[in-house]
Protein backbone atom coordinates (compact mmCIF):
# COMPACT_ATOMS: atom_id res chain seq x y z
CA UNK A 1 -51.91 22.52 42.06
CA UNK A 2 -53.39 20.84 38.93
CA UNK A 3 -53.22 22.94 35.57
CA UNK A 4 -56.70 23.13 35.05
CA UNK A 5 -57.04 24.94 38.48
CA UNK A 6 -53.99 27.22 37.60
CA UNK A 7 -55.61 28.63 34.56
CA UNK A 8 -59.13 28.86 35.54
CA UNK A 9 -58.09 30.78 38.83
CA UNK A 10 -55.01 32.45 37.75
CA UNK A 11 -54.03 32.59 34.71
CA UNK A 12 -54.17 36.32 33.74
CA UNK A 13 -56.32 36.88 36.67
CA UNK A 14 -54.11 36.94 39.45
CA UNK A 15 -50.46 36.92 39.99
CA UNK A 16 -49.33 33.29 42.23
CA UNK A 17 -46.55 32.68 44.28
CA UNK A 18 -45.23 29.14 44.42
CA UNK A 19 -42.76 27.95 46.89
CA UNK A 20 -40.56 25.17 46.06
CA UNK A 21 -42.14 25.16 42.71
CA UNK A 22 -39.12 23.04 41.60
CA UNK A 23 -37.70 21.42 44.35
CA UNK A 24 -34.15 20.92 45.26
CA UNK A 25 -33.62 23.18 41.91
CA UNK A 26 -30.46 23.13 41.06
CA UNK A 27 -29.38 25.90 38.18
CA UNK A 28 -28.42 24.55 34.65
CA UNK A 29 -26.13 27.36 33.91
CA UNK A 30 -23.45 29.29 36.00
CA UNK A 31 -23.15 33.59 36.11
CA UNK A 32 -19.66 32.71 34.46
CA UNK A 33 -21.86 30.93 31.64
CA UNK A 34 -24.11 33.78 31.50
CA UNK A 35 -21.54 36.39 30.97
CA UNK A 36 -19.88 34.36 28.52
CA UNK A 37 -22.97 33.85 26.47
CA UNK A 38 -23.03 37.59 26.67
CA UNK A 39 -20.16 38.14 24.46
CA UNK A 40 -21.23 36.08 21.76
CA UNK A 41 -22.57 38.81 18.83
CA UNK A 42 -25.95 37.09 17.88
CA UNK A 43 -26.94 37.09 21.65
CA UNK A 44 -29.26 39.45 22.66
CA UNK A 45 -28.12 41.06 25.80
CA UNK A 46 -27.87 43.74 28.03
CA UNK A 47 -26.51 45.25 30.81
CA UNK A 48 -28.74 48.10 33.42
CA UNK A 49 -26.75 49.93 36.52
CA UNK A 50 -28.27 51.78 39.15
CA UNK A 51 -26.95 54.71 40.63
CA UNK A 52 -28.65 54.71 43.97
CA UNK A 53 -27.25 57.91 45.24
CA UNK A 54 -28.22 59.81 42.04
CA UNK A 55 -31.52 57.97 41.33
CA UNK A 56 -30.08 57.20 38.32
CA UNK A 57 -30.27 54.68 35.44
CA UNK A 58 -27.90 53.39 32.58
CA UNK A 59 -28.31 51.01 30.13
CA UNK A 60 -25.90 49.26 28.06
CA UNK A 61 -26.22 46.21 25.24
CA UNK A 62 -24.59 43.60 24.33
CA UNK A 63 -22.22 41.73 22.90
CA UNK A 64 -19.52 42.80 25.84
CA UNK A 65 -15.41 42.49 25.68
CA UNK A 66 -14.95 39.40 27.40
CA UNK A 67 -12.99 41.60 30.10
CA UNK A 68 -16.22 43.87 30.84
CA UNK A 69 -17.52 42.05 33.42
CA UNK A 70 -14.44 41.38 36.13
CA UNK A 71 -14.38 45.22 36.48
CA UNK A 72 -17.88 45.45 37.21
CA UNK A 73 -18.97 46.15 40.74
CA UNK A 74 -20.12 44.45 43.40
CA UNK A 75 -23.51 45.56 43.84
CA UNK A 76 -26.34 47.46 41.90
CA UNK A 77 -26.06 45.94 38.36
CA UNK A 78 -27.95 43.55 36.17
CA UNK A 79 -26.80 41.59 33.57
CA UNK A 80 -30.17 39.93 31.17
CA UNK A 81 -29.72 37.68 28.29
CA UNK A 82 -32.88 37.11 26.23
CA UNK A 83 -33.51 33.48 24.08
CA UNK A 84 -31.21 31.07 26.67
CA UNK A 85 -33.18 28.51 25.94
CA UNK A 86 -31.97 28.45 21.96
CA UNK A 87 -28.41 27.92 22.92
CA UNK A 88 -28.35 26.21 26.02
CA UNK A 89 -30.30 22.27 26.23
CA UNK A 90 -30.27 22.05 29.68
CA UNK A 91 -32.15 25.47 29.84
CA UNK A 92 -34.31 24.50 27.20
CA UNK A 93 -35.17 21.14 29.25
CA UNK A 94 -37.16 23.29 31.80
CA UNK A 95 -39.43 23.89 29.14
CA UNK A 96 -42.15 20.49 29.34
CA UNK A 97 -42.48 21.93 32.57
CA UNK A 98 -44.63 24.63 31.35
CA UNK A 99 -46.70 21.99 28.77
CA UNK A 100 -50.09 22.93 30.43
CA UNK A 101 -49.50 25.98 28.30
CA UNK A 102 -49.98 26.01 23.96
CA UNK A 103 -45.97 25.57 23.44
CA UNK A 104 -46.60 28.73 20.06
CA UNK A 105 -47.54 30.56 23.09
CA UNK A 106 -43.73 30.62 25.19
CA UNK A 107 -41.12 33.11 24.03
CA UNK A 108 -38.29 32.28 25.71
CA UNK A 109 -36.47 31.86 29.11
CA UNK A 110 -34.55 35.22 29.52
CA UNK A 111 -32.08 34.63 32.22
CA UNK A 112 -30.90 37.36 34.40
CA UNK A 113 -27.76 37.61 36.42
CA UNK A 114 -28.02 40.24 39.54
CA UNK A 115 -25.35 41.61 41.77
CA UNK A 116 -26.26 42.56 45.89
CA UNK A 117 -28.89 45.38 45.37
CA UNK A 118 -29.28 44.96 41.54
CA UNK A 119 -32.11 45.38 39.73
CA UNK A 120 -34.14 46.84 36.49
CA UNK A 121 -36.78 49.11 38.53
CA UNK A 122 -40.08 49.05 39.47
CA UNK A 123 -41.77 48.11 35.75
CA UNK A 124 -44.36 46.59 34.33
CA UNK A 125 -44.75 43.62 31.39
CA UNK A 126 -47.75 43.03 28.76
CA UNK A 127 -47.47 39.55 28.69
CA UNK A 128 -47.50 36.54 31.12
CA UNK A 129 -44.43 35.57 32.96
CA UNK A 130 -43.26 33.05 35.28
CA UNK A 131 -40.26 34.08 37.07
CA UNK A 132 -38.00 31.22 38.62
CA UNK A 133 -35.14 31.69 41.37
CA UNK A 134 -32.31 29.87 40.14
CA UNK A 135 -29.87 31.14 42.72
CA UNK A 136 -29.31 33.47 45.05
CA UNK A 137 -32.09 35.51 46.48
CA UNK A 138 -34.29 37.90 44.79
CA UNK A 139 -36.89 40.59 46.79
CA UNK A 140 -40.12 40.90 44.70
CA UNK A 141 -42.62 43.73 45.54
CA UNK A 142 -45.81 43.57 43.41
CA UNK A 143 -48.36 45.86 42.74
CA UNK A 144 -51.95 44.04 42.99
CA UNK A 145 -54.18 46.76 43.49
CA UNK A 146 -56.71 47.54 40.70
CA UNK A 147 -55.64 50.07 39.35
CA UNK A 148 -52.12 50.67 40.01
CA UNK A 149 -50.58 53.72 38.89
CA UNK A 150 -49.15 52.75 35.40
CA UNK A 151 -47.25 56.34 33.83
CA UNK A 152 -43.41 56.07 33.33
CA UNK A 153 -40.25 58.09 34.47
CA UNK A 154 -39.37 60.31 31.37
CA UNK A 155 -35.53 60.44 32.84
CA UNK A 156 -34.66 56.92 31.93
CA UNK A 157 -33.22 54.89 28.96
CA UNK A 158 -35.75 51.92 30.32
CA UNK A 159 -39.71 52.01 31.13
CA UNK A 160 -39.50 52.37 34.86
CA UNK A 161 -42.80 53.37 36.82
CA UNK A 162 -42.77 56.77 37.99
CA UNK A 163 -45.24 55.82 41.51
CA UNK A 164 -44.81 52.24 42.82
CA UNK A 165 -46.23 51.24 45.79
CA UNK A 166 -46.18 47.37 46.71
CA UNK A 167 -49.16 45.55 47.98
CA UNK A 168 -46.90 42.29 48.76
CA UNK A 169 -42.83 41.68 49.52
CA UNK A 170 -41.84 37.78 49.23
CA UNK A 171 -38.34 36.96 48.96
CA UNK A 172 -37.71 33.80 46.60
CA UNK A 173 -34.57 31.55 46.70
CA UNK A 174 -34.15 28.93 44.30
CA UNK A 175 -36.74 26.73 43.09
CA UNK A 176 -39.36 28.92 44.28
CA UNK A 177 -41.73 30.63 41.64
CA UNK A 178 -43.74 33.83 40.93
CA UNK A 179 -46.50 33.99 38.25
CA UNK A 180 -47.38 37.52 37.07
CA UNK A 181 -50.23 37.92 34.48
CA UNK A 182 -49.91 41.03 32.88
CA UNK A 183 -50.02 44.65 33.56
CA UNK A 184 -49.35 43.75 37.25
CA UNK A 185 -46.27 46.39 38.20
CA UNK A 186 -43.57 44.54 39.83
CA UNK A 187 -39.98 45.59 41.64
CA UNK A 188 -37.18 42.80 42.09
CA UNK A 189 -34.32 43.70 43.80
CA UNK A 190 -31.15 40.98 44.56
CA UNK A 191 -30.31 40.27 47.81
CA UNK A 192 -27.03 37.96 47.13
CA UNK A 193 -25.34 37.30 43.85
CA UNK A 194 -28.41 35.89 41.78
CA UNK A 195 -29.74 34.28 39.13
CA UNK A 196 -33.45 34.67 38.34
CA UNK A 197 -35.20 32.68 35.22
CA UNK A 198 -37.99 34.16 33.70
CA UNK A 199 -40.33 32.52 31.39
CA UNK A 200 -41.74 35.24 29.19
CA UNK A 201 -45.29 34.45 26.80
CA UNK A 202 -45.91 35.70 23.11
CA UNK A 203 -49.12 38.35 23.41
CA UNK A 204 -48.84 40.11 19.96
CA UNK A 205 -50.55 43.64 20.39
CA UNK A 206 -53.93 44.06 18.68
CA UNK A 207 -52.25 46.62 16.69
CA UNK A 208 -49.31 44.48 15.76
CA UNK A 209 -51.80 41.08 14.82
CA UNK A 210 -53.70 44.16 12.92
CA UNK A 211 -51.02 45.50 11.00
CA UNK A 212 -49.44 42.05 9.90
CA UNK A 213 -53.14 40.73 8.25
CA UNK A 214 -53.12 43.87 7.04
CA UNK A 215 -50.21 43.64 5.02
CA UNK A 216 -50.98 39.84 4.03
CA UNK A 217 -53.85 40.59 2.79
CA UNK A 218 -52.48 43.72 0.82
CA UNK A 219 -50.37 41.36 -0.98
CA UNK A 220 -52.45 38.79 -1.64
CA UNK A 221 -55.39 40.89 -2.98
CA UNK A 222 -56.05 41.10 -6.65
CA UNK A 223 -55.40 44.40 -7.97
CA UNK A 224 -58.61 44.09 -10.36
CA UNK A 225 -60.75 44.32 -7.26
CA UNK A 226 -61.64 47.73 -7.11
CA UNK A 227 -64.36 50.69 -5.87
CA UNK A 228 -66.90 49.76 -7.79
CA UNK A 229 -70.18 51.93 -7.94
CA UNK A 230 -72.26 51.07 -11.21
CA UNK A 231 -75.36 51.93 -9.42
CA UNK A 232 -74.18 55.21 -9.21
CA UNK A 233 -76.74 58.12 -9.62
CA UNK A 234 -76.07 62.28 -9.90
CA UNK A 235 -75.09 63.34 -6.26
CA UNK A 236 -77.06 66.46 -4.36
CA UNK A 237 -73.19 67.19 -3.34
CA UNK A 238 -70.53 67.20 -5.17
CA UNK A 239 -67.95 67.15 -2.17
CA UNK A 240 -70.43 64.83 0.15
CA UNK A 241 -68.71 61.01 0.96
CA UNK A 242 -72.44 59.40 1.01
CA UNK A 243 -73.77 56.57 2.81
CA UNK A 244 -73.84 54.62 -0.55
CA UNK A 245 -70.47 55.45 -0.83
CA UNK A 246 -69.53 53.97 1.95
CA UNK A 247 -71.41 51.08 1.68
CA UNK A 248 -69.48 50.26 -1.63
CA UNK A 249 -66.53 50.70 0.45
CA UNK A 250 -67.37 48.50 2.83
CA UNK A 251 -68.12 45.86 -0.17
CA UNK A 252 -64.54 46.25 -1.74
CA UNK A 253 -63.19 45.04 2.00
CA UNK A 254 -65.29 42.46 2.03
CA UNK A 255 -64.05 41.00 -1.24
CA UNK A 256 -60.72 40.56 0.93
CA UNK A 257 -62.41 37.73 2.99
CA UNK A 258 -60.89 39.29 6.15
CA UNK A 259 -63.84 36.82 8.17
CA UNK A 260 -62.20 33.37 6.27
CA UNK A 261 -61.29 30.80 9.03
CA UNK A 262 -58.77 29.25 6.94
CA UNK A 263 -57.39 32.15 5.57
CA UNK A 264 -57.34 33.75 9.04
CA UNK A 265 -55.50 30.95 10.05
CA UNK A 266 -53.29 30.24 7.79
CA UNK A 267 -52.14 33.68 8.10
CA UNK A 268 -51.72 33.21 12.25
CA UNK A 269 -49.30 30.25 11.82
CA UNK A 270 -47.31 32.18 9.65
CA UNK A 271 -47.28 35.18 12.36
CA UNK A 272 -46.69 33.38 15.17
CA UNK A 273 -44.21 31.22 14.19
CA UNK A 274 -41.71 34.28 12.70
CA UNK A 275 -43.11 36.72 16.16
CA UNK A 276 -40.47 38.20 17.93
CA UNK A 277 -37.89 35.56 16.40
CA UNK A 278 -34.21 36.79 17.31
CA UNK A 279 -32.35 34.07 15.76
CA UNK A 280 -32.31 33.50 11.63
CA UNK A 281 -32.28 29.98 10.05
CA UNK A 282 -30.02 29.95 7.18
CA UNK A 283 -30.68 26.95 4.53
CA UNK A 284 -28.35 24.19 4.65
CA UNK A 285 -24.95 24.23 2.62
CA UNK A 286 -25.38 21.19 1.24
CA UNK A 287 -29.15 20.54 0.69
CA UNK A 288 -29.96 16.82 1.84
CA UNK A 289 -33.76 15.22 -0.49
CA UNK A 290 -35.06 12.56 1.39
CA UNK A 291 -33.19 9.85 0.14
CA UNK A 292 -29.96 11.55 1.97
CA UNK A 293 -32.23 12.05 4.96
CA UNK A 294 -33.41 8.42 5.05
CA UNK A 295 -29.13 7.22 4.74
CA UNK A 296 -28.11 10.00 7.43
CA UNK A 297 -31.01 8.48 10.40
CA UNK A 298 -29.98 4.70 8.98
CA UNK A 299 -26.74 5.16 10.54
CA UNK A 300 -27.81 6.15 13.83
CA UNK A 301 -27.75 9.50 13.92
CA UNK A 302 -30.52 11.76 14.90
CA UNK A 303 -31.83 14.87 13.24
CA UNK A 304 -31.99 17.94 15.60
CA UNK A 305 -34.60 20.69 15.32
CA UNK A 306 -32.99 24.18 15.22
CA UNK A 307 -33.83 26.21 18.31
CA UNK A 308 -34.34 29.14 16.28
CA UNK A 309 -37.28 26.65 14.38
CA UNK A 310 -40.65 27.85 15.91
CA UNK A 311 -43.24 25.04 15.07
CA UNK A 312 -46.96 24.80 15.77
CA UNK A 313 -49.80 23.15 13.65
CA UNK A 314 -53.51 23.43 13.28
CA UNK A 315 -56.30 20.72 11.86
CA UNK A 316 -57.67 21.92 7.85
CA UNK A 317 -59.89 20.97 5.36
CA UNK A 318 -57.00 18.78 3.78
CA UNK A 319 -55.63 17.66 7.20
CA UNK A 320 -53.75 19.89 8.84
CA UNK A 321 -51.17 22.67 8.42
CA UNK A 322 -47.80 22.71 9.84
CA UNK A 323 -46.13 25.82 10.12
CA UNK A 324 -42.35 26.12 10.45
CA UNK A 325 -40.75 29.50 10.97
CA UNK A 326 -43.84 31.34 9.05
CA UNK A 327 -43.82 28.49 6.10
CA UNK A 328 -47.00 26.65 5.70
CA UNK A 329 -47.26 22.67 4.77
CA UNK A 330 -49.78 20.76 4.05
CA UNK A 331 -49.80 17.33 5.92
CA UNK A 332 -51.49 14.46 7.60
CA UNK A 333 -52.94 15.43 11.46
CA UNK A 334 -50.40 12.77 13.08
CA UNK A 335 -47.45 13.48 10.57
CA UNK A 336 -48.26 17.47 11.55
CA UNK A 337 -48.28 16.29 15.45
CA UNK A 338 -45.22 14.43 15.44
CA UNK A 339 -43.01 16.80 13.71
CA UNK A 340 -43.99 20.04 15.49
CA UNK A 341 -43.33 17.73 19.24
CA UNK A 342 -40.49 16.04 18.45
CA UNK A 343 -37.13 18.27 19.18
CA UNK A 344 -35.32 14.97 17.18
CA UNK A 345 -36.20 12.61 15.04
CA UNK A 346 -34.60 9.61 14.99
CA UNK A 347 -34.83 6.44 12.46
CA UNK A 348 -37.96 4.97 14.21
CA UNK A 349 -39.98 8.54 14.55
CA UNK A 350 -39.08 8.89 10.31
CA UNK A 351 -40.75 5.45 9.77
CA UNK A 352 -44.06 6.67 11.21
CA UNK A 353 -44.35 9.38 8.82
CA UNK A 354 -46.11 9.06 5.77
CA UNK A 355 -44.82 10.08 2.31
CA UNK A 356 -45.76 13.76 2.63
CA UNK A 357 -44.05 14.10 5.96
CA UNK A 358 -40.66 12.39 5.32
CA UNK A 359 -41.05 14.93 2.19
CA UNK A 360 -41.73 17.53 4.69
CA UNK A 361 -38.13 16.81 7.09
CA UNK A 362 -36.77 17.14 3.35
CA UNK A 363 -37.43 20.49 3.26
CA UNK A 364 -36.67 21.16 6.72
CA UNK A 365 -33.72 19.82 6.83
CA UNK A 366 -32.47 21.60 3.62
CA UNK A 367 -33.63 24.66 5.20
CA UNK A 368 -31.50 24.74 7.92
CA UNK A 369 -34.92 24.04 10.24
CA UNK A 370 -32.49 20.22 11.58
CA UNK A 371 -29.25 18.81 11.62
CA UNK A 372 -27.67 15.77 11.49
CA UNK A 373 -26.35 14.90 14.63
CA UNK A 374 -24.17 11.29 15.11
CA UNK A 375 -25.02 8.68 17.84
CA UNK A 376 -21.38 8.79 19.23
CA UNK A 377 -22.00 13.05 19.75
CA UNK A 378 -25.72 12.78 20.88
């Protein structure tokens, strides 16, 4: 199906099911991988049982003991690690897949490994999500009704639906696909050992884009800009908030220049890039200028982004804006393209920068944002 049909017919309108969506898939990364990527302490991970007899769910998190997992049953148990993508390249490869989409707009590929009969419970998500068989095979039961019943148990650690009834029942095996837009309630349930991909979207909450202009604008805003009312005249009520009040009010908000494109995005670059980021970028021991960058790609070696890095750009007044982990620079259009598509840069990709984007890597680099990697370990 081309893209352009996908999101005009689908795309949070209607959840799809795609068989063979990747064919002959073959899975990048083992349950043995999984489990060991588990342990490590920045990971985010968890671990959800299900006590069938009892109705009953438990929820653990991560990291886990390396010996946690081969006393674990065989059956009713889910292990999910968020981010995979960010430590593992081949997972992060199945990413151009999903290019029809605005790259700012993917969160990660959460991974989940599933014993016989596990599962997380009947649920539903807020954002978009693509969710990929990998191995094994998974039962999904959706919800598609319009208006499916949406209140939650108030007996578990997790948000499971309290009433789920499914209005379809596919079973995936690897390479095939389901798209879910959101709010659509949705059950998987393992039927072998499995492995189950899922591509998850950024969708900030209108309270949560809210909050964080907000508090930009807060600290931007000049502290002489005041209530003003010089046009005031003796009230008929003391205690009345008038309507000239309140226009004055509204005047004081307006001096914020909450409707500024630029502003407005500037500000959304910043967000997006630092939303729901679970990894930190620490600055570079040794800080490399550009003249160490320029000897480091002159041998050969290749400067790799940080998967923690979130980049994304937009076109400005002066150009355009590329934004790097919620840090703002200003730069040409194409030296703003390159850099926010390019995973590595190698000698050639440096040349075709201008002055303000090799300056730019500079930065980057001493931020922690790449790192030198030789040709002989590429």
């Amino acid at each position: 199906m081309p893209a352009a049909n996908f999101l005009r017919e689908f795309w949070q309108k209607k959840p799809l099911l795609i068989r063979n969506a990747f064919p002959a898939f073959v899975t990048p990364i083992e349950p043995e991988d999984l489990a060991g990527l588990a342990c490590e302490e920045l990971a985010l991970s968890r671990i959800i049982e299900h006590d069938r007899a009892n109705d009953r769910w438990t929820l653990r998190t991560g990291p886990f003991a390396e010996d946690a997992f081969p006393g674990m049953p065989d059956h009713d148990w889910t292990l999910l690690v968020q981010d995979v993508d960010k430590w593992d390249a081949d997972v992060a490869a199945l990413l151009p897949h999903f290019d029809f989409l605005p790259r700012w707009r993917i969160d990660d590929v959460m991974i989940s490994f599933a014993a016989p009969g596990g599962s997380v419970g009947a649920h539903v998500d807020q954002y978009d999500v693509f969710l990929l068989q990998g191995k094994g095979h998974r039962r999904w039961q959706i919800d598609a009704s319009a208006n499916p019943p949406l209140a939650f148990r108030d007996d578990a650690e997790i948000r499971l639906l309290r009433e789920f009834s499914a209005t379809h029942d596919w079973l995936l095996g690897p390479g095939d696909m389901l798209y879910l837009p959101p709010g659509v309630p949705h059950h998987g349930v393992a039927e072998d050992a499995c492995l189950t991909f899922s591509i998850g979207m950024r969708a900030p909450s209108a309270a949560e884009l809210l909050g964080d202009f907000v508090d930009t604008l807060a600290a931007d805003a000049d502290d002489a800009t005041r209530y003003r009312d010089p046009d005031l005249a003796p009230p008929p009520d003391v205690n009345e908030i008038d309507t000239q009040a309140m226009a004055r009010v509204a005047a004081a908000l307006e001096a914020l220049r909450t409707d500024d494109p630029e502003r407005l995005g500037d500000w959304f670059g910043r967000f997006i890039t630092t939303y729901r980021s679970a990894g930190l970028v620490a600055p570079a021991p040794d800080a490399p200028d550009a003249a160490a960058v320029e000897n480091t790609l002159a041998t050969g070696a290749m400067l790799h982004r940080n998967p923690f890095s979130r980049m994304a750009w937009r076109r400005s007044p002066d150009g355009a804006q590329l934004f790097v982990a919620g840090q703002a620079f200003v730069l040409p259009v194409d030296d703003a393209r390159l850099i926010a598509a390019a995973t590595a840069l190698d000698q050639g990709m440096y040349r075709r920068l201008g002055r303000a984007g090799r300056d730019c890597v500079a930065d980057l680099a001493a931020g922690g944002h790449y790192q030198s990697v030789a040709e002989d370990d590429g």
